[in-house]
N, C-alpha and C. Protein backbone atom coordinates (compact mmCIF):
# COMPACT_ATOMS: atom_id res chain seq x y z
N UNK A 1 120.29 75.70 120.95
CA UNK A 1 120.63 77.09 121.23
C UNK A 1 119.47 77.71 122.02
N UNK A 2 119.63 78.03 123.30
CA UNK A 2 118.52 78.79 124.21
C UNK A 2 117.84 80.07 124.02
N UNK A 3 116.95 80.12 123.43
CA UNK A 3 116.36 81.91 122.84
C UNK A 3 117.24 82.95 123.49
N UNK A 4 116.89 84.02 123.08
CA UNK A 4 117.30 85.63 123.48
C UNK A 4 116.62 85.96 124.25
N UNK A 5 117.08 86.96 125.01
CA UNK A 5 116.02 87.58 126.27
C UNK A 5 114.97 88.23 125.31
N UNK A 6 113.85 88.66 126.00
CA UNK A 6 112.46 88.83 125.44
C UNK A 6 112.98 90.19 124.94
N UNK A 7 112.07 91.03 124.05
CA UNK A 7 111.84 92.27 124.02
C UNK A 7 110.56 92.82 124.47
N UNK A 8 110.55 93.70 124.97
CA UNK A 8 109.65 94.15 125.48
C UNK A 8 109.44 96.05 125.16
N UNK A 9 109.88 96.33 124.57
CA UNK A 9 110.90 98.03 124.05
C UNK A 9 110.84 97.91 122.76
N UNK A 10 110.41 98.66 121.89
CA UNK A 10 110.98 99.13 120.58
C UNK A 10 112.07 100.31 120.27
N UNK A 11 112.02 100.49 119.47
CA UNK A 11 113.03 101.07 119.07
C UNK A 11 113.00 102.51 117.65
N UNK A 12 112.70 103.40 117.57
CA UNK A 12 112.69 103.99 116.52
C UNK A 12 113.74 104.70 116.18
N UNK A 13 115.37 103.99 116.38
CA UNK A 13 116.03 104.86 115.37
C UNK A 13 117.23 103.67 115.55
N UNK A 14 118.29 103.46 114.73
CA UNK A 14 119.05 102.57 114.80
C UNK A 14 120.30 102.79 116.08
N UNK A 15 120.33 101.80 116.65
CA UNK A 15 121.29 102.10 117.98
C UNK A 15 122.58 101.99 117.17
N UNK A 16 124.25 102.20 117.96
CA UNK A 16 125.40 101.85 116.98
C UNK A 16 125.60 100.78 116.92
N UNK A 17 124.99 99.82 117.43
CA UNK A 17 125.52 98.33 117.23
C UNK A 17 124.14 97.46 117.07
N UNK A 18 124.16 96.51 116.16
CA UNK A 18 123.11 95.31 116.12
C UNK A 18 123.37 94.28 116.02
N UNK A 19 122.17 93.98 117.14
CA UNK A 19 122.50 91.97 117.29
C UNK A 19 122.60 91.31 115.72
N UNK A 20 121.16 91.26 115.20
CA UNK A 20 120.36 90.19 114.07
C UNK A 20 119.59 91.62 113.55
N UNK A 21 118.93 90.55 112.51
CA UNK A 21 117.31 91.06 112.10
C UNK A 21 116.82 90.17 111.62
N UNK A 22 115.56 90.46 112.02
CA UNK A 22 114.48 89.49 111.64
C UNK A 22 113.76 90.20 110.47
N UNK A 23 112.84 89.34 109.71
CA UNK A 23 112.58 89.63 108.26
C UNK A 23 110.58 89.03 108.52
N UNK A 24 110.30 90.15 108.31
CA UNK A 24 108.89 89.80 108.64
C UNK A 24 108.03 90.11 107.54
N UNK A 25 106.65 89.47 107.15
CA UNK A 25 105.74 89.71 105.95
C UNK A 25 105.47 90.92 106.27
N UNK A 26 104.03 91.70 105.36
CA UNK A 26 103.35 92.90 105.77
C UNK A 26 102.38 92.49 106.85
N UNK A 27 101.70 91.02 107.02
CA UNK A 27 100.66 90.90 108.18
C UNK A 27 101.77 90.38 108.88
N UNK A 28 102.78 90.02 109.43
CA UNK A 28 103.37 89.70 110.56
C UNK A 28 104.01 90.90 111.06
N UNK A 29 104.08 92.26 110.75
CA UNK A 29 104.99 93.10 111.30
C UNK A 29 103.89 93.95 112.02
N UNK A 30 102.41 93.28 112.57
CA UNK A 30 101.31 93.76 113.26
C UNK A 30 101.26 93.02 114.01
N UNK A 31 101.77 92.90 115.85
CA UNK A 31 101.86 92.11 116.55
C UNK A 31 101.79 92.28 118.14
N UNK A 32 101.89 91.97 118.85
CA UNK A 32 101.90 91.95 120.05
C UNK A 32 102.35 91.31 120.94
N UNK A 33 102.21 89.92 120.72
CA UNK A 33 103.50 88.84 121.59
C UNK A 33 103.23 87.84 120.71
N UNK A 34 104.65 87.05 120.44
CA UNK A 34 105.11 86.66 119.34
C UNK A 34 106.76 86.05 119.90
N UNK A 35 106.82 84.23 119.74
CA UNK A 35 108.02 84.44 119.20
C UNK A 35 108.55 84.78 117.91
N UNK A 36 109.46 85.32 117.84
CA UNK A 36 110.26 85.61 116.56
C UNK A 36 111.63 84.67 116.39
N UNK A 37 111.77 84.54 114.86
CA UNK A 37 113.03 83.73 115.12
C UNK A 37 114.31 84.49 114.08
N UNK A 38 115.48 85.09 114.43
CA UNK A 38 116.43 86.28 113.41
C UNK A 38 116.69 85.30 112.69
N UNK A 39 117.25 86.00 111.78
CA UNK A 39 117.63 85.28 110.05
C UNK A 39 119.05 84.56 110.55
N UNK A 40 119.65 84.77 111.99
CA UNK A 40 120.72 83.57 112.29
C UNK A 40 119.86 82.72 113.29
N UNK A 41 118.79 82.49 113.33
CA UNK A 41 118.31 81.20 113.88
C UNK A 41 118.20 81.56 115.53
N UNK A 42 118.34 82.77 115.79
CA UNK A 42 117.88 82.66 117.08
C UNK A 42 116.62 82.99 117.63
N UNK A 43 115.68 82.48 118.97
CA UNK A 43 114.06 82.59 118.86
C UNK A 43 114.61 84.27 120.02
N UNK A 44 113.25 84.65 119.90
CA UNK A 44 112.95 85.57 121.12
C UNK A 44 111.42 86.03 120.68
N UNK A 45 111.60 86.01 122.13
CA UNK A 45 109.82 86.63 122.52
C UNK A 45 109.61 88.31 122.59
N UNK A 46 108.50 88.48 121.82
CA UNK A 46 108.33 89.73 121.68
C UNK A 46 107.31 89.91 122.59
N UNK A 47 106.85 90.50 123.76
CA UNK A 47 105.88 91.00 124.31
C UNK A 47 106.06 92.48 124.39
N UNK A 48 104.56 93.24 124.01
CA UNK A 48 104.46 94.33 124.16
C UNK A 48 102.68 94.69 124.44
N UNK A 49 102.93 95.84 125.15
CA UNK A 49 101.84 95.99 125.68
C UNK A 49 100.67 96.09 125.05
N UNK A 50 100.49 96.75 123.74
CA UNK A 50 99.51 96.69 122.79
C UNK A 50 99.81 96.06 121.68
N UNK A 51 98.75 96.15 120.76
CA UNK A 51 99.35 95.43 118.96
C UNK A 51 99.68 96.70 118.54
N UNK A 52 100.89 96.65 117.73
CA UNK A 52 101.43 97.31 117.72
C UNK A 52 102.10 96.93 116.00
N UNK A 53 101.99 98.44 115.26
CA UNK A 53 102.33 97.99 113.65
C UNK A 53 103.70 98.65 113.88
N UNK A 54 105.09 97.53 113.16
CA UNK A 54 106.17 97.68 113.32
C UNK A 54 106.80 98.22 112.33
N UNK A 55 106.10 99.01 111.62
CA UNK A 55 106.20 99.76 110.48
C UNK A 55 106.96 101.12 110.53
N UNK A 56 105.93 101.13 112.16
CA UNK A 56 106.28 102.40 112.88
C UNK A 56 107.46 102.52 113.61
N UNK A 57 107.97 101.37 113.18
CA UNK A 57 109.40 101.24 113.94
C UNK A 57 110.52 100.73 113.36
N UNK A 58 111.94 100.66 114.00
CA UNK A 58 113.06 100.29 113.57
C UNK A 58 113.47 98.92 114.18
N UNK A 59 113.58 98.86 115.46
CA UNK A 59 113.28 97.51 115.51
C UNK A 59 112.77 97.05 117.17
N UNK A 60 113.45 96.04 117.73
CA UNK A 60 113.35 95.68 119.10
C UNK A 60 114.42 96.08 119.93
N UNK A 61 113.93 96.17 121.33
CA UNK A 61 115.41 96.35 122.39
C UNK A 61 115.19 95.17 123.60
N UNK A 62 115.83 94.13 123.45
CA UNK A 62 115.96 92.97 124.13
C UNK A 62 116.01 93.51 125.47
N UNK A 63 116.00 92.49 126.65
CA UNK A 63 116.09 93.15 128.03
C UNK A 63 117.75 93.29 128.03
N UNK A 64 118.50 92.62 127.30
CA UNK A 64 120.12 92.78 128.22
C UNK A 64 120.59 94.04 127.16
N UNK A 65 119.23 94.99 126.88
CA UNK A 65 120.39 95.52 125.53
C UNK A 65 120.55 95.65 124.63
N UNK A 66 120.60 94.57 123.88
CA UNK A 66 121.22 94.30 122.48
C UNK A 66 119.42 94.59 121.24
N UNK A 67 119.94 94.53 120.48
CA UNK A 67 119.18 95.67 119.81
C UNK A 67 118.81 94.51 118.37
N UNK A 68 117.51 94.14 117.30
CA UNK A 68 117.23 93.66 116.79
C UNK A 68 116.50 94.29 115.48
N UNK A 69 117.43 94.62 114.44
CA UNK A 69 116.49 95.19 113.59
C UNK A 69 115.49 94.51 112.73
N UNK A 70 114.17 94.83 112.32
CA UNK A 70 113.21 94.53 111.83
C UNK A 70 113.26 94.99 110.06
N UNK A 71 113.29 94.10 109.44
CA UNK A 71 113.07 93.98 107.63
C UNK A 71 112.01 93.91 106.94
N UNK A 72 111.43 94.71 105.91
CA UNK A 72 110.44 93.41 105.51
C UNK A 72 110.81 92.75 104.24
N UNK A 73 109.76 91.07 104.66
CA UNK A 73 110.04 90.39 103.66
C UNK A 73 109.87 90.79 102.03
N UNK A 74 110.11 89.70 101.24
CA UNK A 74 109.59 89.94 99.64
C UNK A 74 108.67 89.21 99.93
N UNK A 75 107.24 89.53 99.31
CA UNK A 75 106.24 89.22 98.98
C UNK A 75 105.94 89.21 97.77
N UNK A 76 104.79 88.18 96.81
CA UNK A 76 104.20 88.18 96.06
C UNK A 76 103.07 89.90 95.68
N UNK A 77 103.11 90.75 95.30
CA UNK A 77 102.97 91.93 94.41
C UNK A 77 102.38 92.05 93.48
N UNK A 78 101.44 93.00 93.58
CA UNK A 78 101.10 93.67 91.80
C UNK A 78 101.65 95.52 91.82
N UNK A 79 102.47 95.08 90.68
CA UNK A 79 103.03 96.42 90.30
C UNK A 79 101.84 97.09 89.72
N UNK A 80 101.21 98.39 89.84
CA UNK A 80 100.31 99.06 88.65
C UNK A 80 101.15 100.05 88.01
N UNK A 81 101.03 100.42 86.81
CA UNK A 81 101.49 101.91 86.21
C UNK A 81 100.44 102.19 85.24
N UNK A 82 100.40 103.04 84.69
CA UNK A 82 99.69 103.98 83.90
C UNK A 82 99.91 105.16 83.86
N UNK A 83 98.71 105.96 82.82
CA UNK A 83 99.04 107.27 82.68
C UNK A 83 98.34 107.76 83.59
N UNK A 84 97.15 107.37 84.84
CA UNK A 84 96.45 107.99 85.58
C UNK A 84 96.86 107.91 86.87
N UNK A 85 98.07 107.53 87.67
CA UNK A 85 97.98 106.73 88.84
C UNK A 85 97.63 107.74 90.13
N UNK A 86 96.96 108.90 89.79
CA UNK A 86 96.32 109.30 90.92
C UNK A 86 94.88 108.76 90.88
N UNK A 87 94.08 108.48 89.62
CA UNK A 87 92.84 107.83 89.60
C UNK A 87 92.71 106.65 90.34
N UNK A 88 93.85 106.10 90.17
CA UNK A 88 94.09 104.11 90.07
C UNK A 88 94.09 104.23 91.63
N UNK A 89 95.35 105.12 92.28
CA UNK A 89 95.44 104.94 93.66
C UNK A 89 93.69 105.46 94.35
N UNK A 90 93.27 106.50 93.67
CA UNK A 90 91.77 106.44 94.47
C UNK A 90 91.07 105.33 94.24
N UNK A 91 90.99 104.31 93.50
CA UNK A 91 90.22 103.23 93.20
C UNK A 91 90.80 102.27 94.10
N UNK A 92 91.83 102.21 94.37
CA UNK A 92 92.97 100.94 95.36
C UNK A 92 91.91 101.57 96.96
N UNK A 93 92.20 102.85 97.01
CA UNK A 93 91.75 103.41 98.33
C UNK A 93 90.70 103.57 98.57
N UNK A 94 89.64 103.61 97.61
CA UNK A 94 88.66 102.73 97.91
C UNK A 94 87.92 101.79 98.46
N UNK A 95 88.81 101.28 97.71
CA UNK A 95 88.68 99.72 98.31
C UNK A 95 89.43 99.11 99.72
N UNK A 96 89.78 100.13 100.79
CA UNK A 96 90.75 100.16 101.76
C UNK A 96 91.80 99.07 101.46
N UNK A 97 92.39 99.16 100.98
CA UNK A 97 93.61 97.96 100.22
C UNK A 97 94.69 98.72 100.59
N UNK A 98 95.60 98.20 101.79
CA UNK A 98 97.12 99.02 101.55
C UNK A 98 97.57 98.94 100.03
N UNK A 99 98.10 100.24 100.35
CA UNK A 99 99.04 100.08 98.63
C UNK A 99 100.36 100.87 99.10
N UNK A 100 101.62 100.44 98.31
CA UNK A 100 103.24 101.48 98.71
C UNK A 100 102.83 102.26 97.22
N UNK A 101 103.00 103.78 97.76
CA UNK A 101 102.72 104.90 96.77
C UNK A 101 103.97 105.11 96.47
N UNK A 102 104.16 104.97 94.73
CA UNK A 102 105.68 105.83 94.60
C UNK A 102 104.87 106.31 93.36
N UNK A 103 106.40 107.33 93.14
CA UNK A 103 106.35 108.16 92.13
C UNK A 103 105.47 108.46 90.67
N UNK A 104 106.43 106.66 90.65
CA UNK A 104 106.24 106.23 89.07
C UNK A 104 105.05 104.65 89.13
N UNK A 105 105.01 104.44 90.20
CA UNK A 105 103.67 102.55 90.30
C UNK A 105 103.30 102.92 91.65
N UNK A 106 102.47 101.96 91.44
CA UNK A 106 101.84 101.81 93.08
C UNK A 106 101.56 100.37 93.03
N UNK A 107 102.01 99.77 94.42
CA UNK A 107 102.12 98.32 94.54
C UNK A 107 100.82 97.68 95.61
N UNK A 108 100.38 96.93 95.07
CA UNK A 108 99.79 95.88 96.51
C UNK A 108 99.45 95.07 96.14
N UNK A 109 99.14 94.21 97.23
CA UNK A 109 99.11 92.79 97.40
C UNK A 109 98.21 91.94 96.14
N UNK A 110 98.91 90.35 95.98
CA UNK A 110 97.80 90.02 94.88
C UNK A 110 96.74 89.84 94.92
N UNK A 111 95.49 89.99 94.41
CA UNK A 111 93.81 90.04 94.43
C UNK A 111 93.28 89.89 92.73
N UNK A 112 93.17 89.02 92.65
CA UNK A 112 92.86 89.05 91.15
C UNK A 112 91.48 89.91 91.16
N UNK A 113 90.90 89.88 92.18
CA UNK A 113 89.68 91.29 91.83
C UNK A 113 90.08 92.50 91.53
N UNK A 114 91.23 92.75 92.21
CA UNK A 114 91.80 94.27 92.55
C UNK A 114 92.37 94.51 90.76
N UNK A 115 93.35 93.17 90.62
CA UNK A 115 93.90 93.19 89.22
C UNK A 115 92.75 93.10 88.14
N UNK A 116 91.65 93.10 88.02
CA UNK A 116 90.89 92.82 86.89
C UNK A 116 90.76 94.33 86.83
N UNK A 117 89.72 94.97 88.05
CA UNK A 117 89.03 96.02 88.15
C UNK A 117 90.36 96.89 87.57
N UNK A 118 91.80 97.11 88.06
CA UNK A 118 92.49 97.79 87.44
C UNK A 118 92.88 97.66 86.26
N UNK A 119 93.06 96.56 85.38
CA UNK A 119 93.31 96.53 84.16
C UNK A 119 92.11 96.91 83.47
N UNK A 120 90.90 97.03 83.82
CA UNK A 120 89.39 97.05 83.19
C UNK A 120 89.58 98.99 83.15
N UNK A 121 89.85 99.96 84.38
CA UNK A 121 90.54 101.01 84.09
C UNK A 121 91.89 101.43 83.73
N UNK A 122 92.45 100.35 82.94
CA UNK A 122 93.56 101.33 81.68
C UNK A 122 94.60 100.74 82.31
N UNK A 123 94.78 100.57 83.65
CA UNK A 123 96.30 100.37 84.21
C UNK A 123 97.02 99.09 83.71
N UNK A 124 98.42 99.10 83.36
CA UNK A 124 99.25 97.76 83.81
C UNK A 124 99.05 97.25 84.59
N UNK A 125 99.33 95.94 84.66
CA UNK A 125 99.47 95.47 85.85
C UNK A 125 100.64 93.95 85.50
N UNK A 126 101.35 93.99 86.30
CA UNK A 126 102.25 93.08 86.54
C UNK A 126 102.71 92.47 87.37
N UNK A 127 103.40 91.79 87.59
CA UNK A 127 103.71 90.71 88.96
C UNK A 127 105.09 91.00 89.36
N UNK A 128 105.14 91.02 90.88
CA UNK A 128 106.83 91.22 91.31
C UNK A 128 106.85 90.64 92.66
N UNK A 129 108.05 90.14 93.20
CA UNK A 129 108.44 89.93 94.36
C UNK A 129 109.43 90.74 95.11
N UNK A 130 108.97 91.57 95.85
CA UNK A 130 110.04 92.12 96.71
C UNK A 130 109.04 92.75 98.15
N UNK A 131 109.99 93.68 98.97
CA UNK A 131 109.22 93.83 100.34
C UNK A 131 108.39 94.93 100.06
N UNK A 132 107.15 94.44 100.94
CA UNK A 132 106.07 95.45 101.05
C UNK A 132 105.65 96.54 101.73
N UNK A 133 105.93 98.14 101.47
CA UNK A 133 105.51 98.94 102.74
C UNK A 133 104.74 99.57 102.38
N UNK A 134 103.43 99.39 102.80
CA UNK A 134 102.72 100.45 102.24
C UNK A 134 102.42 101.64 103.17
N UNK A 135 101.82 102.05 102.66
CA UNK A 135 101.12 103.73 102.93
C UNK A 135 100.80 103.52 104.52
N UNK A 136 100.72 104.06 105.68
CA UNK A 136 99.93 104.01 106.65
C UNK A 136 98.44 104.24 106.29
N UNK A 137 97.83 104.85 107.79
CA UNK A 137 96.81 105.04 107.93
C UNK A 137 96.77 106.90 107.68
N UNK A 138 95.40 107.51 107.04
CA UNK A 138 95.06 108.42 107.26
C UNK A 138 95.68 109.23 108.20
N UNK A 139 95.78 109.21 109.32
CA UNK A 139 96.36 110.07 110.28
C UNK A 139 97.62 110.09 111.04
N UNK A 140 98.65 109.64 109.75
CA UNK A 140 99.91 109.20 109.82
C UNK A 140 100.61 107.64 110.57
N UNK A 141 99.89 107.01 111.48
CA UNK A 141 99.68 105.70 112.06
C UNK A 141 98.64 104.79 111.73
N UNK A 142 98.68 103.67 112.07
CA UNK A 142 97.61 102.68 111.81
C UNK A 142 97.94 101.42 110.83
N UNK A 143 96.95 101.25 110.41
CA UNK A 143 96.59 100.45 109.19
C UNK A 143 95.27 100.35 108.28
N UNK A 144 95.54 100.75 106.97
CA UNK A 144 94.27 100.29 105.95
C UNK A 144 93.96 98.51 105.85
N UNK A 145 92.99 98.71 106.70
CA UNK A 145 91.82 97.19 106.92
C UNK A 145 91.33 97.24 105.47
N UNK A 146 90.89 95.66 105.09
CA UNK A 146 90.23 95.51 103.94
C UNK A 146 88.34 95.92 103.92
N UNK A 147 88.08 96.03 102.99
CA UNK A 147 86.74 96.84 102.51
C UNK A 147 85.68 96.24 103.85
N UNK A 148 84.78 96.77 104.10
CA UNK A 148 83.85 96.39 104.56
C UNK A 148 82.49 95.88 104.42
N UNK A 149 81.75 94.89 104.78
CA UNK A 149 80.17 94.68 103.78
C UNK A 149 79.58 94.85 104.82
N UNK A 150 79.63 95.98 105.75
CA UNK A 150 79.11 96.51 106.62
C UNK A 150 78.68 95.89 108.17
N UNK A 151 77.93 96.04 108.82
CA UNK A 151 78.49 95.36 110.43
C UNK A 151 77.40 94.33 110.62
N UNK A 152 76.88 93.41 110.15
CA UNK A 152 76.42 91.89 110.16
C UNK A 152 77.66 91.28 109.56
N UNK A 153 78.15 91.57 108.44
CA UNK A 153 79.19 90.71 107.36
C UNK A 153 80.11 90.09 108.29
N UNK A 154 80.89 89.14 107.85
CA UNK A 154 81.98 88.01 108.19
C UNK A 154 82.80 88.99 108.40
N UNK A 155 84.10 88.78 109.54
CA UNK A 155 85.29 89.44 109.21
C UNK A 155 86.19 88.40 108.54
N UNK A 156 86.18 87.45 108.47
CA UNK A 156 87.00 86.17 107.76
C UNK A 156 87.18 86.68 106.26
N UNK A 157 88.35 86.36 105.28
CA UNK A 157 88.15 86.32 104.25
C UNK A 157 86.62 85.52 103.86
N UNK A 158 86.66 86.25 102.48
CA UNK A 158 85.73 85.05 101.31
C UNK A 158 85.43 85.29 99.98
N UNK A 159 84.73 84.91 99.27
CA UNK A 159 84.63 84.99 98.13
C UNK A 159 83.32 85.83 97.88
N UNK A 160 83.56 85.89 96.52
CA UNK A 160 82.32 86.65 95.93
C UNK A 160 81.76 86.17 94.75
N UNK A 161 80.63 85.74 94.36
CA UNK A 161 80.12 84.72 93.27
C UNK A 161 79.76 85.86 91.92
N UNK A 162 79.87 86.60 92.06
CA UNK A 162 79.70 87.76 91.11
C UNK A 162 80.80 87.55 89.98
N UNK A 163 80.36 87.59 88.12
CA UNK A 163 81.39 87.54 87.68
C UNK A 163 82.21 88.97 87.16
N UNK A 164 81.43 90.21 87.35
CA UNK A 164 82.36 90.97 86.97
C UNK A 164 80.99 92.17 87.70
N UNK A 165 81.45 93.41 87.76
CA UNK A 165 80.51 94.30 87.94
C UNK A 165 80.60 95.39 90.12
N UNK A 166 80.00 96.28 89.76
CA UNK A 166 79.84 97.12 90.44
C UNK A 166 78.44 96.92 91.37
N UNK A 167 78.28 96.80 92.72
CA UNK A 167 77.16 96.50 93.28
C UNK A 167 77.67 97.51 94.74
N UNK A 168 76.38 97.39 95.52
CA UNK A 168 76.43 97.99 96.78
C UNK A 168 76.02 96.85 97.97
N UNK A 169 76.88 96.83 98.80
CA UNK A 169 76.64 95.67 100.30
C UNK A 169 76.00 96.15 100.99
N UNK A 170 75.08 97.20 100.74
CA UNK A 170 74.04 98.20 101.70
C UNK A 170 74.48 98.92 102.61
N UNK A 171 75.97 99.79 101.89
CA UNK A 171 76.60 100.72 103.16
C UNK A 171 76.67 101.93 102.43
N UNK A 172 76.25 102.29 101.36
CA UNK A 172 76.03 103.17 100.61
C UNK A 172 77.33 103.25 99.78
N UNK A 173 78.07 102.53 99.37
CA UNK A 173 79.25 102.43 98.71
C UNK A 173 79.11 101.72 97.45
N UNK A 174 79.79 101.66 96.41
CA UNK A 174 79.97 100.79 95.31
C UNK A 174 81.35 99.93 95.92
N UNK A 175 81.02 98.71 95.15
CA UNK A 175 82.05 97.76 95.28
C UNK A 175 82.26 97.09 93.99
N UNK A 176 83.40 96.99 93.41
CA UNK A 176 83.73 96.48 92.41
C UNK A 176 84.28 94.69 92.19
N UNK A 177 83.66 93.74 92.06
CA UNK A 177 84.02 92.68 92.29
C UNK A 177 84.29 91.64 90.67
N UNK A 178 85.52 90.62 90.68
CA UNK A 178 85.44 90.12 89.81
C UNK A 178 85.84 88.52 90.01
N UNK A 179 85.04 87.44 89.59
CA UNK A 179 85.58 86.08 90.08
C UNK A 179 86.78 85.34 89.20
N UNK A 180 87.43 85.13 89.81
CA UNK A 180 88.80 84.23 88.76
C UNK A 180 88.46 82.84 88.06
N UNK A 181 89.04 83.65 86.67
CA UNK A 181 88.10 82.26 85.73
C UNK A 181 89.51 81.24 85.35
């Protein structure tokens, strides 16, 4: 089967008719050119002029037209609840960690650091699979990047040899770290 014409156009509101949709993680719906392949098996190329978070959008507009809505996947999750979850969410935000804010939990990604430090302040914490949207950025667009150990540090993931406790990476911040036993 020969791909779809490229997209090159987004889309922010649903047209009356749709081709497919494609079903993307929370780090794949941050992109720029990309094939994609829809949940009926067809490829197409996404080029667009910048990286671009598709969060902010509804979906693609192919060159002949036809229109591609964007999903997100289920992901692996930590549900939090408690009686504080405006505390909990300042401690998540902290730690620049997307999190999806609702009402009653606040969700993000798994980190058994993130999960210690929150169960160590009072919260539940539990496990779920479903799709992830979290919060934007501060100024209604963007994305919350993970913490920083200031501008020598790795941008790569890594670990931390620390077994439990509060320290500073010399940016004038506390950081809360815990190693999985």
């Amino acid at each position: 089967m020969p791909d779809l014409p490229p997209a090159r156009a987004l889309l922010s509101r649903a047209p009356t008719t749709t081709h497919d949709v494609v079903i993307l993680g929370y780090d794949e719906r941050l992109l720029r050119r990309k094939r994609l392949v829809t949940a009926q098996g067809e490829g197409f190329l996404v080029d667009l002029p910048n990286v671009t978070n598709l969060d902010d959008h509804w979906g693609f507009l192919l060159e002949d037209g036809r229109a591609i809505q964007v999903l997100p996947a289920e992901e692996a999750l930590v549900q939090i609840t408690g009686l504080d979850l405006p505390r909990l969410a300042w401690h998540i935000g902290n730690r620049h960690t997307p999190c999806q804010i609702e009402a009653s939990r606040l969700l993000i990604r798994r980190d058994h650091v993130l999960e210690a430090m929150l169960a160590q302040l009072g919260a539940k914490v539990s496990f779920v699979t479903e799709p992830f949207t979290p919060e934007g950025g501060a100024y209604g667009t963007g994305r919350t990047m993970g913490h920083s150990h200031g501008p020598e540090a790795p941008a790569e993931p890594h670990a931390h040899e620390e077994t439990f406790g509060w320290h500073d990476h010399g940016d004038g911040n506390l950081h809360f770290h815990a190693t999985k036993r």
